[in-house]
PDB file of N, CA and C in Angstrom:
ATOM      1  N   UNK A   1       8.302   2.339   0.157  1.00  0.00           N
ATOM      2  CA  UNK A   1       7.855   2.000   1.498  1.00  0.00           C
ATOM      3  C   UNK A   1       9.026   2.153   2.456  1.00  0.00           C
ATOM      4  N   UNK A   2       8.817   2.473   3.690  1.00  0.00           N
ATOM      5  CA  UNK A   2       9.999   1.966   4.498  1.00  0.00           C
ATOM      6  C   UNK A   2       9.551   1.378   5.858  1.00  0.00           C
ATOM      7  N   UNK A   3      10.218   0.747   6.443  1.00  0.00           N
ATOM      8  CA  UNK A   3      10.317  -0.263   8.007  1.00  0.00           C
ATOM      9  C   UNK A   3      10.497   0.400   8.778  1.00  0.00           C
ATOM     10  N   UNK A   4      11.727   1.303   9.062  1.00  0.00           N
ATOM     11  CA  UNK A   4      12.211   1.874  10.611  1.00  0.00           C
ATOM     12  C   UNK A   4      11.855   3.089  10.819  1.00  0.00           C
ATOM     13  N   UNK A   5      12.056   4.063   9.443  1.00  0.00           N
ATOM     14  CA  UNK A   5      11.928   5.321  10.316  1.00  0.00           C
ATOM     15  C   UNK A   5      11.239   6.026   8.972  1.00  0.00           C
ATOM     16  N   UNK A   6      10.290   6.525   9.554  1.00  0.00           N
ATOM     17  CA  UNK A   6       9.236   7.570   8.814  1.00  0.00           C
ATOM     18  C   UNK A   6       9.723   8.262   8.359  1.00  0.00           C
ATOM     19  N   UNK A   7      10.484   9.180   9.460  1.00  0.00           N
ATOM     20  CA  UNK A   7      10.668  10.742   8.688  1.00  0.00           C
ATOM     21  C   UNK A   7      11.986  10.662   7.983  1.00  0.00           C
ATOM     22  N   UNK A   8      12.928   9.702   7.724  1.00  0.00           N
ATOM     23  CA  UNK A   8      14.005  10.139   6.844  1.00  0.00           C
ATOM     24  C   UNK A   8      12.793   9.821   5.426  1.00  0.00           C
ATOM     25  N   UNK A   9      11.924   8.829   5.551  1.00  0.00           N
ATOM     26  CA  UNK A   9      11.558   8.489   4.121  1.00  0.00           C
ATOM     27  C   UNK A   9      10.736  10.142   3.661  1.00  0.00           C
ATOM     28  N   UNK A  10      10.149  10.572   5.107  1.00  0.00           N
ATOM     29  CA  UNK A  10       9.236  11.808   4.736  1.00  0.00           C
ATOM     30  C   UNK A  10      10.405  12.917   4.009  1.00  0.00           C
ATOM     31  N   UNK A  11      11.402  13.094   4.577  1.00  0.00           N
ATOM     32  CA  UNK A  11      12.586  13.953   4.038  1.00  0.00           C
ATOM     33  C   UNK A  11      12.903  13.501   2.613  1.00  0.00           C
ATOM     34  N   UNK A  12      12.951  12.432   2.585  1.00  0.00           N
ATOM     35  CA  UNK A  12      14.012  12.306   1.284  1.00  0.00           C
ATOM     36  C   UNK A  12      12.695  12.112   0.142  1.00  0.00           C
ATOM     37  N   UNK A  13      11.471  11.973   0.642  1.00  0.00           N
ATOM     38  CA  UNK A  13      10.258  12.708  -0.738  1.00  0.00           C
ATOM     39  C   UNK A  13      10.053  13.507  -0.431  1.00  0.00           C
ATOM     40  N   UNK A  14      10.071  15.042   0.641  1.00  0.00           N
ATOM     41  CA  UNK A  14       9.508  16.143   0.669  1.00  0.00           C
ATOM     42  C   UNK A  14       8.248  15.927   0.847  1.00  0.00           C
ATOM     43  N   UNK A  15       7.762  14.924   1.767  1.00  0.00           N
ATOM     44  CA  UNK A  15       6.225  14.585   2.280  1.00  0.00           C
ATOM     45  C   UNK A  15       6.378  15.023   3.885  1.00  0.00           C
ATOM     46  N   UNK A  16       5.369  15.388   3.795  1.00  0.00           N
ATOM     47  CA  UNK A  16       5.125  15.545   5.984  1.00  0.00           C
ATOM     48  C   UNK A  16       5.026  14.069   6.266  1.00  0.00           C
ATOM     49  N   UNK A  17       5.193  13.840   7.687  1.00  0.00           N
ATOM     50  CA  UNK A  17       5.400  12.455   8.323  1.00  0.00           C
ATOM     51  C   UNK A  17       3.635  12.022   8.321  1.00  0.00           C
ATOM     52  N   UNK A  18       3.342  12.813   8.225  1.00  0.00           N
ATOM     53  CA  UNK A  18       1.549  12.318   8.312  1.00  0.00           C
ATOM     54  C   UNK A  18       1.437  11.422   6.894  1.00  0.00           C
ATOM     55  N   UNK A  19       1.756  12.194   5.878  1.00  0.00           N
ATOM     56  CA  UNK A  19       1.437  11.456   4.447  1.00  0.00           C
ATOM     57  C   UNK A  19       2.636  10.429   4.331  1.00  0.00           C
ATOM     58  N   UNK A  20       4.032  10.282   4.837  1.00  0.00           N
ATOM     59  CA  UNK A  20       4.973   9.161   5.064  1.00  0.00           C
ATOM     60  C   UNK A  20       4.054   8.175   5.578  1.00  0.00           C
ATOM     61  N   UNK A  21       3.125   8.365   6.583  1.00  0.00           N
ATOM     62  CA  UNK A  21       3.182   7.079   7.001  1.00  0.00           C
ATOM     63  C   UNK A  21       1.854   6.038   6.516  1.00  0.00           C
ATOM     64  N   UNK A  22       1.302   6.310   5.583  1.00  0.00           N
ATOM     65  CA  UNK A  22       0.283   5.463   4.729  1.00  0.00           C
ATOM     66  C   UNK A  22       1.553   4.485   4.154  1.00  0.00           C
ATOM     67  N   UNK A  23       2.719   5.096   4.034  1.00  0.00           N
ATOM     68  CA  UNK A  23       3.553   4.011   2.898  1.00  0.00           C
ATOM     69  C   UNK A  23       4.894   2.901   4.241  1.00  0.00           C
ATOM     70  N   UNK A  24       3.985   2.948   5.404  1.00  0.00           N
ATOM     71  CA  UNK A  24       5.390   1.878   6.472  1.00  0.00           C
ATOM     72  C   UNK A  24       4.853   0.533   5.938  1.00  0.00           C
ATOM     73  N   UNK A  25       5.738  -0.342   5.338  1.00  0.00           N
ATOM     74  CA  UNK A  25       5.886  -1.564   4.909  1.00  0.00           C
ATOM     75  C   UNK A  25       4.859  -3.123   5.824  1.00  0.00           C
ATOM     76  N   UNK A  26       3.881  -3.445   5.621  1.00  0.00           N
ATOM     77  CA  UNK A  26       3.405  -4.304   5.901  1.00  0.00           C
ATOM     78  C   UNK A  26       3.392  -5.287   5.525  1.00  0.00           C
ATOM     79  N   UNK A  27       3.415  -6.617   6.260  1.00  0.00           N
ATOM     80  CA  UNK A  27       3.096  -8.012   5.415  1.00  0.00           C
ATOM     81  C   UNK A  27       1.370  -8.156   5.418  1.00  0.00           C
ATOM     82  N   UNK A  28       0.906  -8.536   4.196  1.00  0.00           N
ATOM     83  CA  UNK A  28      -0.111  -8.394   3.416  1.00  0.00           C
ATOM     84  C   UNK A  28      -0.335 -10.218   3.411  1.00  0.00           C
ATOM     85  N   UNK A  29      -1.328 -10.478   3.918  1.00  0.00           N
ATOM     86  CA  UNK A  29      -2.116 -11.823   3.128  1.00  0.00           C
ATOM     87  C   UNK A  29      -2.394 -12.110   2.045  1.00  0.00           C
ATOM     88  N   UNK A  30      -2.070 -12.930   1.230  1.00  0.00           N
ATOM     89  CA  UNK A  30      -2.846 -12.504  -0.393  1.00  0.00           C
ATOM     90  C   UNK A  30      -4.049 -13.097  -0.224  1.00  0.00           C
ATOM     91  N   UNK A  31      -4.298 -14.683   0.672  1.00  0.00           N
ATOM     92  CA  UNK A  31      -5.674 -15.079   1.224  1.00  0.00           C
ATOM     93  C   UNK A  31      -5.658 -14.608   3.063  1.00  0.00           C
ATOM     94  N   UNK A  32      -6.670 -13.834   2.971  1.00  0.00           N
ATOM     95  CA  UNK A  32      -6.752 -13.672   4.616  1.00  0.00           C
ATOM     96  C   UNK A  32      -6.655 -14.685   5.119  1.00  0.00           C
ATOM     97  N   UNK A  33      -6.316 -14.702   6.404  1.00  0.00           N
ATOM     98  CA  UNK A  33      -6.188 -15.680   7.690  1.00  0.00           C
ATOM     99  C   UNK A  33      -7.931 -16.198   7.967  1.00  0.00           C
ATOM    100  N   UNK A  34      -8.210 -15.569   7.804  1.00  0.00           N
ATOM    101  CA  UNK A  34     -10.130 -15.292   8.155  1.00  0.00           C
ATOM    102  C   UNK A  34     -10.723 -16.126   7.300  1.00  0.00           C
ATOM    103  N   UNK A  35     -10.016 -16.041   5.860  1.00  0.00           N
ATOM    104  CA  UNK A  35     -10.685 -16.976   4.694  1.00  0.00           C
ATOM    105  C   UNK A  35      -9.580 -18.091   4.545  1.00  0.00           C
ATOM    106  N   UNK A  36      -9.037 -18.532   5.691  1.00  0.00           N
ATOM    107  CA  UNK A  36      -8.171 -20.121   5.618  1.00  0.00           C
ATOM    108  C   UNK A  36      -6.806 -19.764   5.058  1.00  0.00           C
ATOM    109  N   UNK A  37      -6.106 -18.594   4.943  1.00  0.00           N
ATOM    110  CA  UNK A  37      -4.833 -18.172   4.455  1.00  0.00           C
ATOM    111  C   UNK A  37      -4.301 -18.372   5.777  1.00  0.00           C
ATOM    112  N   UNK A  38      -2.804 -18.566   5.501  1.00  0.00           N
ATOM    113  CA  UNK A  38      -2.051 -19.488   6.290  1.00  0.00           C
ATOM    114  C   UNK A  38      -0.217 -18.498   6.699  1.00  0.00           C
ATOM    115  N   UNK A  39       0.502 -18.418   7.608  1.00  0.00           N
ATOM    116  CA  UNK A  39       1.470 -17.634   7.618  1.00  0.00           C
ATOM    117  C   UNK A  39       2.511 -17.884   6.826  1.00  0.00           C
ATOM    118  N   UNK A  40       2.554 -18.928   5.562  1.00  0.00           N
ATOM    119  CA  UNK A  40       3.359 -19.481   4.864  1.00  0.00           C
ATOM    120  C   UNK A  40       4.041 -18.257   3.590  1.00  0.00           C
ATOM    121  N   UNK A  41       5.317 -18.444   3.672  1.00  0.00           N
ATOM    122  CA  UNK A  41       5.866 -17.410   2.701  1.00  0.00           C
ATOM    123  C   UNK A  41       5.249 -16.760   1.248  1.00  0.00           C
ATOM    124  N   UNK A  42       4.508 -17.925   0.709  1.00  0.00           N
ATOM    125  CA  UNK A  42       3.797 -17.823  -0.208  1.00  0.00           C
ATOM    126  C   UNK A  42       2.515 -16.944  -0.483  1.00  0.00           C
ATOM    127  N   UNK A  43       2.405 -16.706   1.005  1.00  0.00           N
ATOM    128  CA  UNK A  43       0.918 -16.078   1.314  1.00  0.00           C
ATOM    129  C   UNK A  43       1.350 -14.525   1.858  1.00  0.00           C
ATOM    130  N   UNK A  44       2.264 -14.189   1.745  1.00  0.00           N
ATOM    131  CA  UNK A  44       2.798 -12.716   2.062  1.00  0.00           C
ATOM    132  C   UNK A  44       3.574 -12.274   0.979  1.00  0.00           C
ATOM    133  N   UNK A  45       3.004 -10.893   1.055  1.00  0.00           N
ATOM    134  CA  UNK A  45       3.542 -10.208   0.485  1.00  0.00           C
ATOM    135  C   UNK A  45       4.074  -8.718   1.016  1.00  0.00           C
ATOM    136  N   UNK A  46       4.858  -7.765   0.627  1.00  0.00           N
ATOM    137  CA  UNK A  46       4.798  -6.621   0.967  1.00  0.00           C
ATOM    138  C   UNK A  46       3.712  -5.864   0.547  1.00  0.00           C
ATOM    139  N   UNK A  47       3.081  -5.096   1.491  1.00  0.00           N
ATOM    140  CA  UNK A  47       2.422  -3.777   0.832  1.00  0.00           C
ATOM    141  C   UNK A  47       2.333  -2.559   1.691  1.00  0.00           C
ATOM    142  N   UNK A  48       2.214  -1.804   1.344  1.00  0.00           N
ATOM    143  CA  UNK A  48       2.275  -0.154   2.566  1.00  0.00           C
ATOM    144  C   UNK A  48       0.787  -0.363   3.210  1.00  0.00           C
ATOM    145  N   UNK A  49       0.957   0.316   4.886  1.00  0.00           N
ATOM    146  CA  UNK A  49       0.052   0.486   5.338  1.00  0.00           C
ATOM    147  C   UNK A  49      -1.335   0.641   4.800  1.00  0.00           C
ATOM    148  N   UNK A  50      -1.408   1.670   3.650  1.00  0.00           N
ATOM    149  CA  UNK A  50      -2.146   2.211   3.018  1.00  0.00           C
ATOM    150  C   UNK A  50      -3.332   1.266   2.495  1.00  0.00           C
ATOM    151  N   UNK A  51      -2.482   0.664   1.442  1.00  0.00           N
ATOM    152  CA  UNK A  51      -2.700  -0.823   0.661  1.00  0.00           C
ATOM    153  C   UNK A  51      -3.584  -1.618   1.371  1.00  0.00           C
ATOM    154  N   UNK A  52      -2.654  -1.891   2.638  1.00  0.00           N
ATOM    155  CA  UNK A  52      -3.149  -3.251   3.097  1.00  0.00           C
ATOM    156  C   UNK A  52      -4.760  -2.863   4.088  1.00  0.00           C
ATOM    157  N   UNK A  53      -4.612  -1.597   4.648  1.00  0.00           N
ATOM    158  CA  UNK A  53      -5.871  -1.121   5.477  1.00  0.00           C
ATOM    159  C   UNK A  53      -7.040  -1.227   4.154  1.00  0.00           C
ATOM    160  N   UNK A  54      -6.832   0.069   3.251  1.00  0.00           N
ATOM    161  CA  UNK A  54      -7.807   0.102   1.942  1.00  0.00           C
ATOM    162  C   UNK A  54      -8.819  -1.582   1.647  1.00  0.00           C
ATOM    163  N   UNK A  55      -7.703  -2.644   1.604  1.00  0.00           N
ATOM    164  CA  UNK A  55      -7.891  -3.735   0.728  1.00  0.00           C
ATOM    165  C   UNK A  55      -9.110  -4.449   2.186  1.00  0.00           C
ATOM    166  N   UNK A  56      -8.759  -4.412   2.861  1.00  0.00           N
ATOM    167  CA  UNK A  56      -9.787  -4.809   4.035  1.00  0.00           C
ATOM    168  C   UNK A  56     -10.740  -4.384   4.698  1.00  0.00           C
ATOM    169  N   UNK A  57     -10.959  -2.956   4.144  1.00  0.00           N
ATOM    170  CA  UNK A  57     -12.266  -2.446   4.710  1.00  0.00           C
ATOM    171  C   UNK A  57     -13.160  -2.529   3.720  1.00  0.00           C
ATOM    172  N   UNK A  58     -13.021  -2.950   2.975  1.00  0.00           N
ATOM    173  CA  UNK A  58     -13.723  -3.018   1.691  1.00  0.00           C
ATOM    174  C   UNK A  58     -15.105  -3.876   2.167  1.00  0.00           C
ATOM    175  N   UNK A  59     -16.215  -3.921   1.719  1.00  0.00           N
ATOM    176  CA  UNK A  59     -17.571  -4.557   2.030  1.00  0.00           C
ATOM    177  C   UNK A  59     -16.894  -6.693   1.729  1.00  0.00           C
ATOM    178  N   UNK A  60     -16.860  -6.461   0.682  1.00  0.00           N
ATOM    179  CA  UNK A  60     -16.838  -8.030  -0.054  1.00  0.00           C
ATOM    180  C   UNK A  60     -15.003  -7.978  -0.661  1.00  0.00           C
ATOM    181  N   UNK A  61     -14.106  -8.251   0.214  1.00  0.00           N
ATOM    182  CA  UNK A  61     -12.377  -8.254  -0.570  1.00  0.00           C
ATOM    183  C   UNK A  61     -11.932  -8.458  -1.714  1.00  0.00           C
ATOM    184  N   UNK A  62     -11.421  -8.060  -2.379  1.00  0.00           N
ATOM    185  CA  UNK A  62     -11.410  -8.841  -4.115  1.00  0.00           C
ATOM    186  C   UNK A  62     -10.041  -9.428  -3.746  1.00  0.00           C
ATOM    187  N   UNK A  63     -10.205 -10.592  -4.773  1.00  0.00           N
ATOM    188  CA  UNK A  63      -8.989 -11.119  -4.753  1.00  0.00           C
ATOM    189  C   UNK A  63      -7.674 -10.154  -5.016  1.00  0.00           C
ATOM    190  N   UNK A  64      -6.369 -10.998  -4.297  1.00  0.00           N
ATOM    191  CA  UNK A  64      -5.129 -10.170  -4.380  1.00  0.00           C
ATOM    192  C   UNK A  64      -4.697 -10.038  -5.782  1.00  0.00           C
ATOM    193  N   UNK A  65      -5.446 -10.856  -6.981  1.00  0.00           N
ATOM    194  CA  UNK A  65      -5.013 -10.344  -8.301  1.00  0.00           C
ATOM    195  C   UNK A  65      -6.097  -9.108  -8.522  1.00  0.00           C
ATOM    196  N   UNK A  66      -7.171  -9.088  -7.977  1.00  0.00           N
ATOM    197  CA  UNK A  66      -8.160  -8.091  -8.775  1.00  0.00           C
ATOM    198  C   UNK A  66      -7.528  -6.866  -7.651  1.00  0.00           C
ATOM    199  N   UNK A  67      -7.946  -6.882  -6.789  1.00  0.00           N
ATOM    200  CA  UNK A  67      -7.327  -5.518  -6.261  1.00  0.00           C
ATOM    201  C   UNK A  67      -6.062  -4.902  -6.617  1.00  0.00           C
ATOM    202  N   UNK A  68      -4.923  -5.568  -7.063  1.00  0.00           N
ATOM    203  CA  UNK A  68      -3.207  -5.177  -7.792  1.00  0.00           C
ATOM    204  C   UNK A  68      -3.845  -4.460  -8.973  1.00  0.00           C
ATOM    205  N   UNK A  69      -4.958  -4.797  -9.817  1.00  0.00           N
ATOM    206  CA  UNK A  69      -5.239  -4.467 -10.806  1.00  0.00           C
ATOM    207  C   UNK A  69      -5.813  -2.996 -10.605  1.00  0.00           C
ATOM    208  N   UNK A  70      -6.935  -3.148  -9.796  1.00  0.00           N
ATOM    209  CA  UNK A  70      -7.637  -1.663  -9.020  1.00  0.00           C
ATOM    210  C   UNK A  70      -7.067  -0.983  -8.848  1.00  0.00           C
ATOM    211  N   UNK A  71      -5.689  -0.694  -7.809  1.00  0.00           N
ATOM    212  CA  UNK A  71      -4.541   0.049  -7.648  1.00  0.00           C
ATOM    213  C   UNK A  71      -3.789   0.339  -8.557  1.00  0.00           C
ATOM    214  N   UNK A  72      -3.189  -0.217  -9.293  1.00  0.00           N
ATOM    215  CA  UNK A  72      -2.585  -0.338 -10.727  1.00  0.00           C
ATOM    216  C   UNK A  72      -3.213   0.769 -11.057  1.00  0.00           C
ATOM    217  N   UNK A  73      -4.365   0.829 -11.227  1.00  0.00           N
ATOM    218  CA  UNK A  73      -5.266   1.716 -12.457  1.00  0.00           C
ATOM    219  C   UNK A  73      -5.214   3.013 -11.910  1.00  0.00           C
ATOM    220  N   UNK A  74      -6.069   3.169 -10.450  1.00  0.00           N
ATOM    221  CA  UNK A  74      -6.094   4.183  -9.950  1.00  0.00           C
ATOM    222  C   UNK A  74      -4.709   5.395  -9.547  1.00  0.00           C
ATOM    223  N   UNK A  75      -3.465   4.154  -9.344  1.00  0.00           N
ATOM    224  CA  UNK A  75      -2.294   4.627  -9.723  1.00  0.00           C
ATOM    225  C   UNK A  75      -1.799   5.656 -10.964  1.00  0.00           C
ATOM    226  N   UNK A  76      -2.246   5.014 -12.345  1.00  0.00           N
ATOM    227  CA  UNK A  76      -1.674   5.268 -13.263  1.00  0.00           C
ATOM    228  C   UNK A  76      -2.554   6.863 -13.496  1.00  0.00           C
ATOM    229  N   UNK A  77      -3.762   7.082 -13.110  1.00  0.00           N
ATOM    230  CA  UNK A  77      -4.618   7.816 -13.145  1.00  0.00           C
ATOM    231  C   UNK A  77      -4.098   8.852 -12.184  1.00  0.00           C
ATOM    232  N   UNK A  78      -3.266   8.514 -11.241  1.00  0.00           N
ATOM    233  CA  UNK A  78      -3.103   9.708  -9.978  1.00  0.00           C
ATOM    234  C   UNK A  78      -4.129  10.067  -9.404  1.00  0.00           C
ATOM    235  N   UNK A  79      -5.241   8.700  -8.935  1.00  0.00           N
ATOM    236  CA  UNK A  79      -6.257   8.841  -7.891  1.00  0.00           C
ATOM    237  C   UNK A  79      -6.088   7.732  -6.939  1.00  0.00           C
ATOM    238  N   UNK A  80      -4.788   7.379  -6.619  1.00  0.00           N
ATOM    239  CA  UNK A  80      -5.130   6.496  -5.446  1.00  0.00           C
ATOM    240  C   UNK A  80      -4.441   7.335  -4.321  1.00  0.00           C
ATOM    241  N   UNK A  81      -3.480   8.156  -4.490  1.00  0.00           N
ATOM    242  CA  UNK A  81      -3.090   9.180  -3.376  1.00  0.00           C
ATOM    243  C   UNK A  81      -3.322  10.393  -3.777  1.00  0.00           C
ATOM    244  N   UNK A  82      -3.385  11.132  -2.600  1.00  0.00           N
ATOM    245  CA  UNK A  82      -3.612  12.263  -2.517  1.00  0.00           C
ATOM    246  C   UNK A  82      -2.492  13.115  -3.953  1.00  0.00           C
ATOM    247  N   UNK A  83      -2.757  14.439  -4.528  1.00  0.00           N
ATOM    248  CA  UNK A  83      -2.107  14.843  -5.741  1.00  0.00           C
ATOM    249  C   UNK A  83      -0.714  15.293  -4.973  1.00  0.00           C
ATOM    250  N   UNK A  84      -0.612  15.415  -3.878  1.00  0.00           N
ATOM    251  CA  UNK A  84       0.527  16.356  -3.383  1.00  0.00           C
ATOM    252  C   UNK A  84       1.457  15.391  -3.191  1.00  0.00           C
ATOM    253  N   UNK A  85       1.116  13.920  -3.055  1.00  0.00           N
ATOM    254  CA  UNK A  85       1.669  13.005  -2.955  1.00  0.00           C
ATOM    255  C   UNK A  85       2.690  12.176  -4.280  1.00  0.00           C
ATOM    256  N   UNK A  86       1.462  12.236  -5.416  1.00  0.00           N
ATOM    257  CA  UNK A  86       1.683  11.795  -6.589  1.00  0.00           C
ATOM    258  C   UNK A  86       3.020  12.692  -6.728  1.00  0.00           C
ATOM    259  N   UNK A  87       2.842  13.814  -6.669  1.00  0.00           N
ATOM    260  CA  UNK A  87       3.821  14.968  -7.308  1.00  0.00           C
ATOM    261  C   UNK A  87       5.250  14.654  -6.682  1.00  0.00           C
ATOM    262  N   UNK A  88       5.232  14.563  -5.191  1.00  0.00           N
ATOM    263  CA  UNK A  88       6.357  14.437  -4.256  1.00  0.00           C
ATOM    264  C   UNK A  88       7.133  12.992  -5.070  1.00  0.00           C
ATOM    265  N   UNK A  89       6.546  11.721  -5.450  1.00  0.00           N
ATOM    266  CA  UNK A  89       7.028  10.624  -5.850  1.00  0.00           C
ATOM    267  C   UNK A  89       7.458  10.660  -6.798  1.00  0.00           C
ATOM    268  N   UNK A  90       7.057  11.838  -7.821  1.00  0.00           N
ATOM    269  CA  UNK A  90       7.540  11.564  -8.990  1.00  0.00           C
ATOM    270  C   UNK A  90       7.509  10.446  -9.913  1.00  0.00           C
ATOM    271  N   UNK A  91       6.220   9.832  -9.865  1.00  0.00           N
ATOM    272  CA  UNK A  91       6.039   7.826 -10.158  1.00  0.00           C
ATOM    273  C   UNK A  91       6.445   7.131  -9.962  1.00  0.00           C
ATOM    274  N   UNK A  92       6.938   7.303  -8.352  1.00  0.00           N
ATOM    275  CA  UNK A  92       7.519   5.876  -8.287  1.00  0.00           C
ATOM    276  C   UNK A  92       6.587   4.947  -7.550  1.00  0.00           C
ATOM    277  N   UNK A  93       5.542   5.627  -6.540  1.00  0.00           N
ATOM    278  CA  UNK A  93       4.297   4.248  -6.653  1.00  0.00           C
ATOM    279  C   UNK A  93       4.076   3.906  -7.734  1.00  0.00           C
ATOM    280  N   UNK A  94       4.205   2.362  -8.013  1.00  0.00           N
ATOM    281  CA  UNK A  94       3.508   1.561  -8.821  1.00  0.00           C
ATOM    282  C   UNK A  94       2.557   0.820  -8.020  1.00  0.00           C
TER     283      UNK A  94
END
């Protein structure tokens, strides 16, 4: 993930700044604010743009353990990003 600047992260994986920027660093709710989650340290986490949009458009949210798991999988499979992506990372999304 990175915070400040897109395109050194897009450079230093050989990604265009378009596909850099699914991965800019967000703080993540593990209980939404919506469902009584609170701004307390405990309740954030990091996750990339990507992550955190995906996990909320969802119809019904799964919990922040079942969705880690979803990603996890689809990860290990090389279907949660695009293949040109997978390739550029070389595995380092986990």
């Amino acid at each position: 993930m990175w915070e400040r600047n897109c395109e050194e992260f897009a450079r230093k994986h050989s990604i265009s700044v378009g596909e850099a920027k699914r991965f800019q660093c967000t703080a993540e709710h593990l209980i939404a604010r919506r469902d009584g989650g609170t701004d307390i340290a405990s309740n954030i986490v990091a996750a990339c743009l990507f992550c955190n949009r995906t996990r909320h458009r969802m119809p019904s949210a799964l919990t922040h353990k079942r969705y880690r798991h979803r990603v996890s999988r689809a990860i290990r499979k090389k279907k949660w990003h695009p293949s040109s992506i997978h390739a550029a990372l070389g595995g380092v999304c986990r």
